[in-house]
Protein backbone atom coordinates (compact mmCIF):
# COMPACT_ATOMS: atom_id res chain seq x y z
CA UNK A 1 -130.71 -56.05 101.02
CA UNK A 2 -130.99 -57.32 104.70
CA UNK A 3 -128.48 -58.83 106.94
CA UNK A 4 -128.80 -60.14 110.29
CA UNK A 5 -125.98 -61.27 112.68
CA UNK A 6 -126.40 -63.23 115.62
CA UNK A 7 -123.46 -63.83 117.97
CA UNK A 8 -124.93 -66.26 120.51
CA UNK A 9 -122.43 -66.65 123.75
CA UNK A 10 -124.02 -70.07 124.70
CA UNK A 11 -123.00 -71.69 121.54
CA UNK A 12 -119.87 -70.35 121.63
CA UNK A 13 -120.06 -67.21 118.96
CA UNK A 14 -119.18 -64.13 120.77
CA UNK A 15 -117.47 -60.71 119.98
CA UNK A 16 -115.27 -58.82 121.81
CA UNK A 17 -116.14 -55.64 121.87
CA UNK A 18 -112.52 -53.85 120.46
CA UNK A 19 -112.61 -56.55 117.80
CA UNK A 20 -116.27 -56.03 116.68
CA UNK A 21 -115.28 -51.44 116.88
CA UNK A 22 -112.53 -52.83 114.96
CA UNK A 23 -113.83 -54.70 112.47
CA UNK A 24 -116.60 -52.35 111.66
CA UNK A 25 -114.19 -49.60 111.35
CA UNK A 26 -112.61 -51.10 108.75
CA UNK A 27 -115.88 -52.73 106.59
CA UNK A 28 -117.78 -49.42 107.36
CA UNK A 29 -115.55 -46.10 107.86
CA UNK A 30 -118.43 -43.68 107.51
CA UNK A 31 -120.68 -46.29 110.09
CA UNK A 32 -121.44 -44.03 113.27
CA UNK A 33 -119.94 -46.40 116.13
CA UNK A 34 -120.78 -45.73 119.89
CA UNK A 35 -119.76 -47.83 122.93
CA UNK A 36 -121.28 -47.13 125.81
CA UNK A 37 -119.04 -46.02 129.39
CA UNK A 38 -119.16 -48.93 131.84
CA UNK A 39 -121.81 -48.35 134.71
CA UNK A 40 -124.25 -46.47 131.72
CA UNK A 41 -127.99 -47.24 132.21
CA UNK A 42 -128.99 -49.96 129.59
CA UNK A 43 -125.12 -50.70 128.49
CA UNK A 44 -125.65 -54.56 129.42
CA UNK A 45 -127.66 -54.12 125.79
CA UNK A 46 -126.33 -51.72 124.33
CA UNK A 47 -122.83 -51.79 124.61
CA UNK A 48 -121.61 -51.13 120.93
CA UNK A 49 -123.52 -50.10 118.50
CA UNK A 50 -123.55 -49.03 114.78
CA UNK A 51 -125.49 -47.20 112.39
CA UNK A 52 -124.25 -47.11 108.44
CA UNK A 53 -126.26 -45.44 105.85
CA UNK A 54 -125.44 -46.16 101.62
CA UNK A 55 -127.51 -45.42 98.85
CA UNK A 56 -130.84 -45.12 101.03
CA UNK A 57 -130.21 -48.36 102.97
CA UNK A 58 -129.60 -48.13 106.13
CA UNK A 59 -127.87 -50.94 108.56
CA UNK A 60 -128.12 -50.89 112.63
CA UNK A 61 -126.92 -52.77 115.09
CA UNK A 62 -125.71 -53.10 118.80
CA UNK A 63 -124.07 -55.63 121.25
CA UNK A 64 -124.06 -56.83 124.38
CA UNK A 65 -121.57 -56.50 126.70
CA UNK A 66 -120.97 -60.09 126.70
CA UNK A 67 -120.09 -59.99 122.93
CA UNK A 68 -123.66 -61.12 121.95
CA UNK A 69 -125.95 -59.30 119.72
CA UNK A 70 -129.18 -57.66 120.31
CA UNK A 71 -132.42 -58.89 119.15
């Protein structure tokens, strides 16, 4: 099974970043959730992101730090 998010800020569909930790929390427990310290090389990327693992399948993500996802 695949899934892909987008959260594009220009047309309107962001995430804040507590509410996305949040959110995943609760969906995922076991997901491995990092956010990245402000001023961190690369955090404008990567400034949450997940990994959850089930039955072999495996899901990733991450975030901007404007509540977009990466690509």
């Amino acid at each position: 099974m695949t899934y892909l998010a987008v959260f594009e800020k220009k047309a309107g569909q962001a995430v804040d970043r507590d509410d996305l930790t949040r959110a995943l929390r609760m969906h995922w427990p076991d997901a491995r959730i990092s956010m990245t310290s402000p001023g961190a090389p690369g955090r404008e990327v990567r400034d949450v992101t997940w990994q959850y693992e089930e039955a072999g399948d495996r899901l990733e993500g991450r975030s901007h730090t404007d509540g977009t996802s990466g690509r």
